[in-house]
Protein backbone atom coordinates (compact mmCIF):
# COMPACT_ATOMS: atom_id res chain seq x y z
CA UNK A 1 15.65 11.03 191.67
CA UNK A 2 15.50 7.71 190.19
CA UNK A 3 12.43 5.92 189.61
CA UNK A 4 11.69 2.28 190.85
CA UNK A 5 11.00 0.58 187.82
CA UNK A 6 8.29 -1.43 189.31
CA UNK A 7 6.26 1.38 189.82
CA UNK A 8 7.25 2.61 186.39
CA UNK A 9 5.55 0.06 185.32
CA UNK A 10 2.68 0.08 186.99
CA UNK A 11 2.53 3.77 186.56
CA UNK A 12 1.92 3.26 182.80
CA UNK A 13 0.22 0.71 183.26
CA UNK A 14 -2.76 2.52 185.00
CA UNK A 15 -1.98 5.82 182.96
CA UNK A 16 -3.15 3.08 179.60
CA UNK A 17 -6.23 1.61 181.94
CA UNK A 18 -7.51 5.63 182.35
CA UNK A 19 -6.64 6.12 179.20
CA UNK A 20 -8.86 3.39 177.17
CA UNK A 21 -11.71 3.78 180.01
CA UNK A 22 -12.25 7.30 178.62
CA UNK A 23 -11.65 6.22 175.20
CA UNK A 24 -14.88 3.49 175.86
CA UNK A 25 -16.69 6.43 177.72
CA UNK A 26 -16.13 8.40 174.91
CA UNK A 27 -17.44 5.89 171.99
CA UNK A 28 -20.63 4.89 174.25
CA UNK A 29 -21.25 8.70 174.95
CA UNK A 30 -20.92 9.44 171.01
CA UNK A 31 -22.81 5.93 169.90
CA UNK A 32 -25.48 7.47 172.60
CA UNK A 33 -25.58 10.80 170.90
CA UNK A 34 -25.92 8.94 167.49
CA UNK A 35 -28.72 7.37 168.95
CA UNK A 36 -30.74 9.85 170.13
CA UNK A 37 -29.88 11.98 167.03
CA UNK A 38 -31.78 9.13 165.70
CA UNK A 39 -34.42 8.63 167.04
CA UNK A 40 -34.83 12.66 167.35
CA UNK A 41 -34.79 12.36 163.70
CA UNK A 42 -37.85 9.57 163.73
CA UNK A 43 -39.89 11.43 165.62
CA UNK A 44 -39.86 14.77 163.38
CA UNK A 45 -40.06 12.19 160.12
CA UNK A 46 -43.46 10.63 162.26
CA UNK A 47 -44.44 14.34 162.72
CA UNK A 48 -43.94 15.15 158.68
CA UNK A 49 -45.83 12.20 158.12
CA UNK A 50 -48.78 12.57 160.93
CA UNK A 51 -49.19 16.50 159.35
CA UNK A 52 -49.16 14.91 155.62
CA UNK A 53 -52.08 12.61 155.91
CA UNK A 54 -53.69 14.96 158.28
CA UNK A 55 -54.26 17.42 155.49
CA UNK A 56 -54.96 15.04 152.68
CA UNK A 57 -57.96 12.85 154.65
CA UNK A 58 -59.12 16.56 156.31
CA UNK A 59 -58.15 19.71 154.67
CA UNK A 60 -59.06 22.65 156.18
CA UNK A 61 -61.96 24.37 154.44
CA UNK A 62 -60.48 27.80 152.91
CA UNK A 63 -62.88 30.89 152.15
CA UNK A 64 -63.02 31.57 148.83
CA UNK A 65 -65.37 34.15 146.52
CA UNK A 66 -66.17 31.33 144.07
CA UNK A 67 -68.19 28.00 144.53
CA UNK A 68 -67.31 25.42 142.65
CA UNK A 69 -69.99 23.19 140.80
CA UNK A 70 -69.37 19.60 138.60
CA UNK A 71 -69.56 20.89 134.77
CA UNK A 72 -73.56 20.27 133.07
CA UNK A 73 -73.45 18.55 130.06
CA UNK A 74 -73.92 20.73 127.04
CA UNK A 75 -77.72 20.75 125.43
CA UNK A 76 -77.37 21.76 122.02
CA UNK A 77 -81.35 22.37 120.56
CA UNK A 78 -81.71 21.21 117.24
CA UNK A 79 -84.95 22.70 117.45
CA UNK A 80 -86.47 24.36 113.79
CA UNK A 81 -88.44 27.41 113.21
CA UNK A 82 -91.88 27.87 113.12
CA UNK A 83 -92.36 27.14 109.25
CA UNK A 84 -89.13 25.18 108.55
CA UNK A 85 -89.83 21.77 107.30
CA UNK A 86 -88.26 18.23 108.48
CA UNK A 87 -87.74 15.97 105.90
CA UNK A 88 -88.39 12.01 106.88
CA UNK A 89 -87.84 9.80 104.11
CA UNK A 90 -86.86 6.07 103.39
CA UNK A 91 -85.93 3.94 100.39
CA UNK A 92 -87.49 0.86 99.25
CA UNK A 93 -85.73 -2.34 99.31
CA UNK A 94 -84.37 -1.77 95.55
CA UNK A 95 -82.98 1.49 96.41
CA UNK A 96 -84.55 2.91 93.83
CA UNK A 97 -87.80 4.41 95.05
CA UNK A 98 -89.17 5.59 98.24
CA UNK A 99 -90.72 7.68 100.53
CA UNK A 100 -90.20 11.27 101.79
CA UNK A 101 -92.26 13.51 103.73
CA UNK A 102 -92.25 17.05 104.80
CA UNK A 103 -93.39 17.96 108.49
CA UNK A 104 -93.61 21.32 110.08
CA UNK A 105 -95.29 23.58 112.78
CA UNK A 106 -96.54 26.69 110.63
CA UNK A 107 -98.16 28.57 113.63
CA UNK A 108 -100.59 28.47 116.98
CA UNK A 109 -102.74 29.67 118.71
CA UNK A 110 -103.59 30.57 122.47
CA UNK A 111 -106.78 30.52 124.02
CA UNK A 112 -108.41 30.78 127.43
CA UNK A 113 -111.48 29.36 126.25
CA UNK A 114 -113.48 28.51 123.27
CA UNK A 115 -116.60 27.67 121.78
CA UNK A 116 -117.95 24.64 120.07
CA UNK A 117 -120.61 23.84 117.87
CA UNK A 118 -122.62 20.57 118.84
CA UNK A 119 -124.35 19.21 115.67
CA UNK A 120 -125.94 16.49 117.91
CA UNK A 121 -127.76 19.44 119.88
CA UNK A 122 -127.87 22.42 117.06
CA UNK A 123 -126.45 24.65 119.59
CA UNK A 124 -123.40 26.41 120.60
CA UNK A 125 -121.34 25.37 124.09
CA UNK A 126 -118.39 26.46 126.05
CA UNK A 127 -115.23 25.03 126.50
CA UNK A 128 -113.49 26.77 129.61
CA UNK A 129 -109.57 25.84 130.24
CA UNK A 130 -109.21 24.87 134.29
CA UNK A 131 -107.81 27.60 136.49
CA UNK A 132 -104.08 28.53 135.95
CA UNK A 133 -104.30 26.91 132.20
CA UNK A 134 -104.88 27.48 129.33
CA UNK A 135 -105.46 25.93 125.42
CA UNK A 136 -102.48 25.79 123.25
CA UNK A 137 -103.67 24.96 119.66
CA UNK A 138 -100.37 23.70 117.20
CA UNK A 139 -101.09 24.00 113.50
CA UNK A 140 -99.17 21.08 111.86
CA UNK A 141 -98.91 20.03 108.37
CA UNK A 142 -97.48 16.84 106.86
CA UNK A 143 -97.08 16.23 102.94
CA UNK A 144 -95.54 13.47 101.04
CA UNK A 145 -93.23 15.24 98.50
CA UNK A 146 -92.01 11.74 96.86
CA UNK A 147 -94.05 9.66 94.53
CA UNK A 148 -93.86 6.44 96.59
CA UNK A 149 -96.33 3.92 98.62
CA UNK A 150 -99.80 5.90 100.82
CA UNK A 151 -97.81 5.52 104.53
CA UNK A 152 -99.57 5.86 108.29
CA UNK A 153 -100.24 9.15 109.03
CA UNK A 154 -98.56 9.90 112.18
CA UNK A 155 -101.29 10.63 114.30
CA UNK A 156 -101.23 13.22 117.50
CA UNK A 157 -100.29 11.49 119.88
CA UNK A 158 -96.91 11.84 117.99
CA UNK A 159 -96.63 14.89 119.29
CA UNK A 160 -95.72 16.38 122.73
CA UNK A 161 -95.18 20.26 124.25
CA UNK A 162 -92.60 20.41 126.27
CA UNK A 163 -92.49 23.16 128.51
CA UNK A 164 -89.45 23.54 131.32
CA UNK A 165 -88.89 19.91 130.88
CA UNK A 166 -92.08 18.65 131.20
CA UNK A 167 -93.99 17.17 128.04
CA UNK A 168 -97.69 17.71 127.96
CA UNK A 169 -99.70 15.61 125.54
CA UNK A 170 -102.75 16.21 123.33
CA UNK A 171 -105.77 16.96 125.16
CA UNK A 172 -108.63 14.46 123.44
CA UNK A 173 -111.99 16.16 122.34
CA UNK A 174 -114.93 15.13 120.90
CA UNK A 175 -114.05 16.43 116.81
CA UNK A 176 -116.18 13.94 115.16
CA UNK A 177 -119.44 15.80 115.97
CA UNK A 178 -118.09 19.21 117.20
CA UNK A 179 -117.23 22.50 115.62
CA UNK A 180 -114.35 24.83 117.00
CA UNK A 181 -116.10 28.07 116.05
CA UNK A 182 -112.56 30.26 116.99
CA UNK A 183 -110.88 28.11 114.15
CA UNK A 184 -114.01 28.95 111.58
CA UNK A 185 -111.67 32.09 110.35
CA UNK A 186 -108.28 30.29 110.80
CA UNK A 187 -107.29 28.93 107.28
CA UNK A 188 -105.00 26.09 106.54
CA UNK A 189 -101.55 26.23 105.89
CA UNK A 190 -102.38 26.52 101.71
CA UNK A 191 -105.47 28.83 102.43
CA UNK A 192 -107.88 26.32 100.77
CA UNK A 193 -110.54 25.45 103.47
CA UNK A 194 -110.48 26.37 107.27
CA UNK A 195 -108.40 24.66 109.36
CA UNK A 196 -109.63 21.33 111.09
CA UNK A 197 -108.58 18.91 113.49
CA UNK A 198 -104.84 17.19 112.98
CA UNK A 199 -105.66 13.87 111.32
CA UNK A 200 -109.15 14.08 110.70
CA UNK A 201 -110.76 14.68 107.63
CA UNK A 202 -114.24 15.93 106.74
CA UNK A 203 -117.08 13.29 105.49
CA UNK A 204 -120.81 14.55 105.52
CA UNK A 205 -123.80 12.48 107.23
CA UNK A 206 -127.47 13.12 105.91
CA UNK A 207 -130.02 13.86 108.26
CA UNK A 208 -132.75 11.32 107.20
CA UNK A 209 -135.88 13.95 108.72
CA UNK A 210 -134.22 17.10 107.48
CA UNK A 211 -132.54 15.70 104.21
CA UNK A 212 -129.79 18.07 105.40
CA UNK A 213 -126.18 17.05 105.17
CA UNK A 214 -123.97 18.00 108.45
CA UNK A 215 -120.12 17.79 108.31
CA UNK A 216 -118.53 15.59 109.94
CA UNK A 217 -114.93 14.67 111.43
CA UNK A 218 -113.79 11.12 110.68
CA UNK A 219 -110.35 9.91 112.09
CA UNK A 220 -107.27 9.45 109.29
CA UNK A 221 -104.69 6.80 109.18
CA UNK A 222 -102.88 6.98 105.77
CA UNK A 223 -101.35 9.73 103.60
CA UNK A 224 -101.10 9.84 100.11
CA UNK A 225 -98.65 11.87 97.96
CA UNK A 226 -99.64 15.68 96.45
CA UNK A 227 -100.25 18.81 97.76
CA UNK A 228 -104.11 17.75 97.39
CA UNK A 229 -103.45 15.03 99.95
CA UNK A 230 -101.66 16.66 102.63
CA UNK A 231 -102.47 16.76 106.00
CA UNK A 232 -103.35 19.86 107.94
CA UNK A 233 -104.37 20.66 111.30
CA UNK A 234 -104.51 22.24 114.67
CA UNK A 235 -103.72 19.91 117.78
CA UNK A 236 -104.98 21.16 121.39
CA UNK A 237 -102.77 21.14 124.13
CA UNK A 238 -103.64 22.42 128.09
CA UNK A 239 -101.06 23.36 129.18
CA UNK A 240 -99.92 26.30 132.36
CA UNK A 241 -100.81 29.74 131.52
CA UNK A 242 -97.89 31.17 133.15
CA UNK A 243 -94.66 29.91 130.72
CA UNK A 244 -91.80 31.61 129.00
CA UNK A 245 -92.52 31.03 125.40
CA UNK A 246 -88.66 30.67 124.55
CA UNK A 247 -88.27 27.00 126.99
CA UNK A 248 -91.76 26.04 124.73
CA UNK A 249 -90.50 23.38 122.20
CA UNK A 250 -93.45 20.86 119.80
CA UNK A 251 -91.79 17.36 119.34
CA UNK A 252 -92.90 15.22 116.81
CA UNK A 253 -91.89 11.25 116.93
CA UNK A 254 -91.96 10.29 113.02
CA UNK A 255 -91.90 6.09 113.85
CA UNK A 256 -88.25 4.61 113.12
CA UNK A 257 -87.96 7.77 110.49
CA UNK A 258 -86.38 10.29 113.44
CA UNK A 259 -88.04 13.14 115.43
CA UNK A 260 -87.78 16.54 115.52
CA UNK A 261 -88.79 20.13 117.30
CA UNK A 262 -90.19 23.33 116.82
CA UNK A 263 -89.19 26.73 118.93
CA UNK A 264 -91.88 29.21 119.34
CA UNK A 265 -89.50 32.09 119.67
């Protein structure tokens, strides 16, 4: 059978119309696939993103058998034994000649209370520490070792106890008329004369009825060189009753010279 040719033509004519219609149906259907491949891909990249930020502004607490605490500084203690000396010194402005000075705690003592001699009243009184205390007495002695100028004593309020952190200072009493009798058997650091007071030295007052002379404590500012002039004394501290002798350190604050500490233990 022979075909018209006019509707050979339009024959192929409508087979290339169905033909590029599915060809367009098929690049819109793929570009639409592409699309959502797309924006499927978005959405898990918003997801990654959400769940990074999430756990970097609020982890999740893990248990753990450790706590974790910020690193203390280090405290190294430079602090000397009872007996060891610290050496202050300073030249002069030639270089030539100056000053130096050995310091050190040689002992203490620990007492509840104590008793006094009053040479104002001839009589003997008591001296009780408050409740939970107690008197702490620091032997100190201080010698010039150089041959150079007499220099201020350092005096002792120079000195502190520091106990767990917390300095306690000199507790003031009456030594220019009073007698510690618990220190009467207590020799000085050289074993020449009892000890006295830190920084007060002995003068003697005449009574003008009795004739008799009656030590006395007078207050001393300036240090001279030799062993003769040295200074050496106890220094009364109240301080708990209840303390761990190994946290007890003496500091001594030697002017612009530097400042040092003693361990008890």
């Amino acid at each position: 059978m022979t075909l018209n040719p006019k509707f050979t033509f339009f024959l192929v004519i409508g087979v290339m119309v169905i033909a590029l219609f599915g060809f367009v149906n098929f690049q819109k259907i793929q570009a639409e696939n592409k699309e959502i491949a797309y924006q499927e891909k978005l959405k898990q990249d918003k997801l990654l993103e959400d769940s990074f930020i999430q756990v970097v502004l609020e982890p999740t607490a893990i248990p753990t058998a450790y706590q974790l605490y910020a690193p203390k500084p280090i405290r190294i203690d430079n602090s000397l034994d009872i007996g060891q000396y610290f050496k202050w010194s300073s030249l002069n402005a030639s270089g030539l000649k100056g000053i130096g000075v050995n310091t050190t705690m040689y002992g203490y003592k620990e007492l509840n209370r104590f008793t006094y001699y009053d040479y104002q009243w001839g009589q003997d009184f008591f001296e009780v520490a408050p409740d939970g205390m107690e008197y702490f007495f620091a032997y100190i002695y201080t010698e010039m070792i150089d041959d150079g100028a007499t220099i201020y004593l350092p005096q002792q309020y120079n000195y502190g106890l520091l106990i767990n952190d917390e300095m306690y200072y000199p507790t003031l009493f009456n030594y220019e008329q009073n007698q510690i009798r618990e220190m009467d058997e207590q020799f000085n650091k050289n074993h020449v004369e009892r000890i006295k007071p830190y920084a007060y030295e002995y003068l003697y007052a005449q009574n003008n009825l009795t004739h008799v002379k009656s030590p006395i404590m007078s207050p001393r500012e300036y240090l001279r060189a030799g062993k003769s002039n040295a200074e050496d004394g106890y220094i009364i501290f109240t301080i708990p009753k209840e303390h761990n002798k190994r946290m007890l350190r003496l500091y001594g604050d030697f002017f612009s010279f530097g400042s040092a500490s003693w361990k008890i233990v």
